[in-house]
Protein backbone atom coordinates (compact mmCIF):
# COMPACT_ATOMS: atom_id res chain seq x y z
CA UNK A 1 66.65 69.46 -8.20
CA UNK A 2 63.77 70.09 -5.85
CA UNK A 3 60.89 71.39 -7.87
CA UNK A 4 59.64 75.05 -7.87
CA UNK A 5 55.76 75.68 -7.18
CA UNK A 6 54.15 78.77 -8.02
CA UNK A 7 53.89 80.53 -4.56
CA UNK A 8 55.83 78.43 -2.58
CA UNK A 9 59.30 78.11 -1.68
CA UNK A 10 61.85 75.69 -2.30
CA UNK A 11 61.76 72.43 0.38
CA UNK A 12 64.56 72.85 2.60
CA UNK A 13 66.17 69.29 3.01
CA UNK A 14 68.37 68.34 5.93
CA UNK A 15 71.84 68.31 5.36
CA UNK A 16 72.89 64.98 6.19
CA UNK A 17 76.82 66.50 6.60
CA UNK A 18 75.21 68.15 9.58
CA UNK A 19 73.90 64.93 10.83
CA UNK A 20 77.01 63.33 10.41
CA UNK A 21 79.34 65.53 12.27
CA UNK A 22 76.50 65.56 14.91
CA UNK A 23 76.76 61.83 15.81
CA UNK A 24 80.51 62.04 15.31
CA UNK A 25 80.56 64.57 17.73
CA UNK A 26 78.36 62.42 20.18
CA UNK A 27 80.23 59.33 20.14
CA UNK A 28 83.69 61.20 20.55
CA UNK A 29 82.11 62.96 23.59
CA UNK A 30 81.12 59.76 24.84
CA UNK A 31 84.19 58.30 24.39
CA UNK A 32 86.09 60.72 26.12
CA UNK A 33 83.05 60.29 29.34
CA UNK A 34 84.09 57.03 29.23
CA UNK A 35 87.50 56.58 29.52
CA UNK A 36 88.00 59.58 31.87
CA UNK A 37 85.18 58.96 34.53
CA UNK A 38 86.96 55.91 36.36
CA UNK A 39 90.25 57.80 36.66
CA UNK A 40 90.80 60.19 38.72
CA UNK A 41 91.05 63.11 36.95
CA UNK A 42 87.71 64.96 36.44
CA UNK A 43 85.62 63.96 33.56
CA UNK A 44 83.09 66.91 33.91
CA UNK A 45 86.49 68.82 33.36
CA UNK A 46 87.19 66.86 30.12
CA UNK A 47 84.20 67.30 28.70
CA UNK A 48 84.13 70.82 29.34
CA UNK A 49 87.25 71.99 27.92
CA UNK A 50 86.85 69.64 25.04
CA UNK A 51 83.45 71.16 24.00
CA UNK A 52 85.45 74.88 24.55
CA UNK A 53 88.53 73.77 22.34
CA UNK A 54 86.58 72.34 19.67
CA UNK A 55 83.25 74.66 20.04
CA UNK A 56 81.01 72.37 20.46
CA UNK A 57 77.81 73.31 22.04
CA UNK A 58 74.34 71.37 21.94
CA UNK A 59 72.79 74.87 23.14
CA UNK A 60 70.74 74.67 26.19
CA UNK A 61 70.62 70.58 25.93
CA UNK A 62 74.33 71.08 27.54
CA UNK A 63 73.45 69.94 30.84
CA UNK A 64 71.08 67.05 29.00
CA UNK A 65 73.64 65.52 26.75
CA UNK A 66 76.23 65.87 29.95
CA UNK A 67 73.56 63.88 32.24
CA UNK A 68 73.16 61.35 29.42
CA UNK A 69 77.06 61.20 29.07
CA UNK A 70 77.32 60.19 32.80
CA UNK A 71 74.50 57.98 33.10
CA UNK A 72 76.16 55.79 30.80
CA UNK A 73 79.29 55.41 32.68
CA UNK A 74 77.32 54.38 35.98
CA UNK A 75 75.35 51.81 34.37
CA UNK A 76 78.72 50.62 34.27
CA UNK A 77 79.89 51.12 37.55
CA UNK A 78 76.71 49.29 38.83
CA UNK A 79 77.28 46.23 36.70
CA UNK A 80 80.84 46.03 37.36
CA UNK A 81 80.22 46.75 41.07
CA UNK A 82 76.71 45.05 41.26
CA UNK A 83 78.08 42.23 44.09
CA UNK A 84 79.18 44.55 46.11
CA UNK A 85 76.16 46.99 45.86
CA UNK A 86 73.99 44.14 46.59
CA UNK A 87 75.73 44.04 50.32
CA UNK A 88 75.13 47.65 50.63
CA UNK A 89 71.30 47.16 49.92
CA UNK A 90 71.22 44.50 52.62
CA UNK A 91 72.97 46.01 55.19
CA UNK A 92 71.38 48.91 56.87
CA UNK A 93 74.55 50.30 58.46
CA UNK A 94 76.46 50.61 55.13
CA UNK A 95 73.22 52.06 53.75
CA UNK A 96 73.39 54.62 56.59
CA UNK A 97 76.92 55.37 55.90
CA UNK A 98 76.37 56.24 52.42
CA UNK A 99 73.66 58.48 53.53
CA UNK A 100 75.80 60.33 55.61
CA UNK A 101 78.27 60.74 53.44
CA UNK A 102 75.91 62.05 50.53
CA UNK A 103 74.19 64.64 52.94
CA UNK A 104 76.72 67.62 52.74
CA UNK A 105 75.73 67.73 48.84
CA UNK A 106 72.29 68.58 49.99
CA UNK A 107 73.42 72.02 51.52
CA UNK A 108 76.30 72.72 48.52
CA UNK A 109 73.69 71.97 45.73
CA UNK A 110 70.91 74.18 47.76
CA UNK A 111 72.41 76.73 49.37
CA UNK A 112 75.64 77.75 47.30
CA UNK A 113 74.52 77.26 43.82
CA UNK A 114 75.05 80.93 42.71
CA UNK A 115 78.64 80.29 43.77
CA UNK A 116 79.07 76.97 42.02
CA UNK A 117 77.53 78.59 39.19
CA UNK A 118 80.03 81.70 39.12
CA UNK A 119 83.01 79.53 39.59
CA UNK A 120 81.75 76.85 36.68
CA UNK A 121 82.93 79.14 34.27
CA UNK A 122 85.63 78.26 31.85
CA UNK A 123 87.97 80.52 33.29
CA UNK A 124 88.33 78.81 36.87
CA UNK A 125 88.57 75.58 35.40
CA UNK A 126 92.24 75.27 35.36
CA UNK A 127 93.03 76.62 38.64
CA UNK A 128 90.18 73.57 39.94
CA UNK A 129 92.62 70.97 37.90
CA UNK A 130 95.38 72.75 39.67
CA UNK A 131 93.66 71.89 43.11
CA UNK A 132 92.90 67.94 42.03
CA UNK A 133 96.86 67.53 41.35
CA UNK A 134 97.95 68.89 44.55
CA UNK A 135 95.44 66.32 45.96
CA UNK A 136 96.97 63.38 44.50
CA UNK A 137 100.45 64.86 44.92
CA UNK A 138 99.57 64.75 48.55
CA UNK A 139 98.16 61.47 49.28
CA UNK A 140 100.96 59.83 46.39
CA UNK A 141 103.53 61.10 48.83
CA UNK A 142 102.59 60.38 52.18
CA UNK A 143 102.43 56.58 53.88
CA UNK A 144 99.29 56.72 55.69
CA UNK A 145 99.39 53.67 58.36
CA UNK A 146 96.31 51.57 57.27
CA UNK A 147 94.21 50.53 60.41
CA UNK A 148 90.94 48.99 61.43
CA UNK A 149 88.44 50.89 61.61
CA UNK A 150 85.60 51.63 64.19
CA UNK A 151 82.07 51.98 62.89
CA UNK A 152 81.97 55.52 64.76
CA UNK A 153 84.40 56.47 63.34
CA UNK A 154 83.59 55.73 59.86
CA UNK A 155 80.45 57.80 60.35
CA UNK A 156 82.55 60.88 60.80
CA UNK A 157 85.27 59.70 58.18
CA UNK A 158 82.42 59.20 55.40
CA UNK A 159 80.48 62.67 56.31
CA UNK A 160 84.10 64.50 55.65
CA UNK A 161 84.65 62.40 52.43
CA UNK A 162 80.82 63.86 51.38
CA UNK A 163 82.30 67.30 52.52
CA UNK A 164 85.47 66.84 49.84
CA UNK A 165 82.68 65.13 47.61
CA UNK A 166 80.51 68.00 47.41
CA UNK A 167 83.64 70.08 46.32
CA UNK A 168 82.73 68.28 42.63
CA UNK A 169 80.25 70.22 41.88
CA UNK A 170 82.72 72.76 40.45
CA UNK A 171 84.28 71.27 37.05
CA UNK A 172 88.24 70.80 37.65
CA UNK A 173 88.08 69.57 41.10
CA UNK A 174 87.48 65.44 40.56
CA UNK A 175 84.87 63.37 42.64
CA UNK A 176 87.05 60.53 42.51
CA UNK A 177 90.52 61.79 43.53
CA UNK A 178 88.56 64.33 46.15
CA UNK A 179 87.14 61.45 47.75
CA UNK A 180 89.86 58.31 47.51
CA UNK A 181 91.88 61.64 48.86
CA UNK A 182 89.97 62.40 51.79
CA UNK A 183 89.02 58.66 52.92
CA UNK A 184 92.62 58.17 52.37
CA UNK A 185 93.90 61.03 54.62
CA UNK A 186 91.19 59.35 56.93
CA UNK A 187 93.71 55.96 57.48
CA UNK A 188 91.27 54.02 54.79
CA UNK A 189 93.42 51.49 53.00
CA UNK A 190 93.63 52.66 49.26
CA UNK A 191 91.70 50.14 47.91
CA UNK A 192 89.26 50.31 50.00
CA UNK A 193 89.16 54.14 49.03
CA UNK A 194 88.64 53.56 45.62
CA UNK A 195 85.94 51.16 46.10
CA UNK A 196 83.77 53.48 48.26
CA UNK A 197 84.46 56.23 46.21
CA UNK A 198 82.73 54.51 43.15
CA UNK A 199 80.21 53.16 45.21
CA UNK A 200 79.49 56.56 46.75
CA UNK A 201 79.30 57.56 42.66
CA UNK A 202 76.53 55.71 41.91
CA UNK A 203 73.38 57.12 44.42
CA UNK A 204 75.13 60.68 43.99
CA UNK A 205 75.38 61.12 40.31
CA UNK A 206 71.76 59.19 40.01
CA UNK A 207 70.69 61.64 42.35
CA UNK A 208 71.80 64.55 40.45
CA UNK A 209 70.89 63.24 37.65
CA UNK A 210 67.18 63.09 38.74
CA UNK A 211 67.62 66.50 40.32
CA UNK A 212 68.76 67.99 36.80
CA UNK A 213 66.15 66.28 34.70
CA UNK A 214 63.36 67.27 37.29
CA UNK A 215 64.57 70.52 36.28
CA UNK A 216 64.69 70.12 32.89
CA UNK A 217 60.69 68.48 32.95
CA UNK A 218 59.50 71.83 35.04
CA UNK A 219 61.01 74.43 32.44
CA UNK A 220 58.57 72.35 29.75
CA UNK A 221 60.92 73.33 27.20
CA UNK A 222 61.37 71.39 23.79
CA UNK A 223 64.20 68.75 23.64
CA UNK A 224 66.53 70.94 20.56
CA UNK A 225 68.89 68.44 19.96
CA UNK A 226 68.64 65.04 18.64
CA UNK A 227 67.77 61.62 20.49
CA UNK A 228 70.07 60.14 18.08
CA UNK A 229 73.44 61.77 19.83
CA UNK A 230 72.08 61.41 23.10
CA UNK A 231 71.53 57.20 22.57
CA UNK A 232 75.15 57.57 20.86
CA UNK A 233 76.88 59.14 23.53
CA UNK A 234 74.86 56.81 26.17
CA UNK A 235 75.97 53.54 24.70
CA UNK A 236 79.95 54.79 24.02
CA UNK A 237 79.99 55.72 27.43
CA UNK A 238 78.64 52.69 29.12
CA UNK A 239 80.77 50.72 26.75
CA UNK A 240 84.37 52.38 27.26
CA UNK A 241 83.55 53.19 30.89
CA UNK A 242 82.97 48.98 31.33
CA UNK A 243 86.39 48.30 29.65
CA UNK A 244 87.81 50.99 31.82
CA UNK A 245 86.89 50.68 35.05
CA UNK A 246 88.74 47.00 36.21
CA UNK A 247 92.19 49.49 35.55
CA UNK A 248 91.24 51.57 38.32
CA UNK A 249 90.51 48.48 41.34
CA UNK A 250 94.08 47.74 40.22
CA UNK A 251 95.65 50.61 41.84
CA UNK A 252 96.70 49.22 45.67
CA UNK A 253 99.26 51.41 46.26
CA UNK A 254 98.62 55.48 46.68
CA UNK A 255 101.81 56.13 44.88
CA UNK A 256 100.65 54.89 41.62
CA UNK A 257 98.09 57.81 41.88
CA UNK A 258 100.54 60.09 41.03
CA UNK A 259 101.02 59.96 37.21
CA UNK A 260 97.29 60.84 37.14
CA UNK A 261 98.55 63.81 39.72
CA UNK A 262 100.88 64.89 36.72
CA UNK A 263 98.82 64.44 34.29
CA UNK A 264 96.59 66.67 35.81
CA UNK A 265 98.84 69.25 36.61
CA UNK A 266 99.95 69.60 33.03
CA UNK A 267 96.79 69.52 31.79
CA UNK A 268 95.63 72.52 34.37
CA UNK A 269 98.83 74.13 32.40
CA UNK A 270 97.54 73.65 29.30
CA UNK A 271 94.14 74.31 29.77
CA UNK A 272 94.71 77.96 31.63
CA UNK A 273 97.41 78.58 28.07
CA UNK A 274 94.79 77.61 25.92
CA UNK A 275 91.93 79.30 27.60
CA UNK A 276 93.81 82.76 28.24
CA UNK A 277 95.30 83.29 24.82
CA UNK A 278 91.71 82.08 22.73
């Protein structure tokens, strides 16, 4: 019983319930960041409609908890992939490559965010999904012949996958299958696809990530929810994301992309169902 004082009011104690379904909701967030980030099939996407579907909202931390939620999964892209970003590092022409290829975000981010923010509603989400299947469906289908390529024309190749990159930014359409898509189209073998694609994850979302929390620093706003679900959905992230990332450097063929092309496709179903009759 909490004791009564004359002139005061009862202590209002934290309902540790509340807590409890917090963190649950954290790690089950992170969870789902994890094992949907190294597939290609949209994570932003997953976590989106899975916050809608089970209302969960962390206010205006949203974008915060997201950032956190992705940060964890390339802290395990760059320890599974840390050999191969240490060649990057010391090679200035795949460093310049990687530049190029990140440089059409600059003018999406800048110059059309009132468009990515009008089509990040809920509503466009499953016609975005809709888009990522065809993608998949495409490249699943077709035999591109794999060549050698020139260093010239990689430049252009990796500046067109930045292009299909920057289409991201709007939830629904996935980074991954976008770009192993686009360098596929390109004549890049498919494994060789994949692995720039990841690689190409890790300065991009780091960059946006620094972007978004610059943001959050200049609005000088208080931190509402928790650190506690935030280091929760960090570590479930990093730790599912590290057992799930070998499965996708095991795809070498672009027709084993397509049962992530269905899945998608069903789920862009689903998702405009759910969404139009809630």
């Amino acid at each position: 019983m909490v004791p009564k004082v004359a002139g005061s009011s009862p202590v209002v104690r934290p309902s540790y319930l509340g807590f409890l379904v917090e963190f649950l909701k954290a790690i089950f967030l992170g969870i789902i960041q994890g094992l949907t980030e190294f597939f290609p099939i949209s994570s932003s996407a997953h976590l989106k409609l899975i916050k809608y579907i089970f209302n969960v909202d962390f206010g205006r931390d949203n974008i915060l908890f997201d950032l956190v939620c992705h940060l964890g999964t390339i802290l395990a892209s760059i320890i599974f992939l840390r050999l191969e970003v240490k060649k990057i590092i010391k090679d200035k022409h795949s460093i310049f490559l990687f530049f190029v290829a990140i440089l059409p975000l600059f003018f999406f981010y800048f110059f059309l965010k009132p468009y990515i923010v009008f089509f990040s509603d809920i509503f466009y989400l499953p016609f975005f999904l809709f888009f990522s299947s065809i993608l998949l469906f495409y490249i699943s289908k077709k035999d591109f012949k794999k060549q050698t390529i020139p260093y010239k024309k990689k430049i252009k190749d990796v500046f067109f996958i930045g292009i299909m990159q920057s289409l991201a930014l709007l939830p629904g359409i996935s980074r991954s299958a976008s770009t192993i898509s686009s360098a596929h189209i390109r004549g890049w073998d498919i494994k060789e696809s994949i692995k720039f694609s990841f690689l190409l994850s890790i300065p991009t979302i780091l960059g946006g990530s620094f972007l978004e929390s610059f943001k959050i620093f200049l609005k000088k706003e208080p931190i509402e929810i928790s650190y506690i679900p935030l280091v929760l959905a960090f570590i479930f992230s990093f730790g599912v994301g590290l057992l799930c990332i070998r499965y996708i450097f095991k795809i070498d063929s672009s027709k084993k992309l397509k049962p992530f092309a269905i899945y998608l496709l069903l789920l862009s179903f689903f998702s405009f169902i759910y969404i139009n009759i809630n």
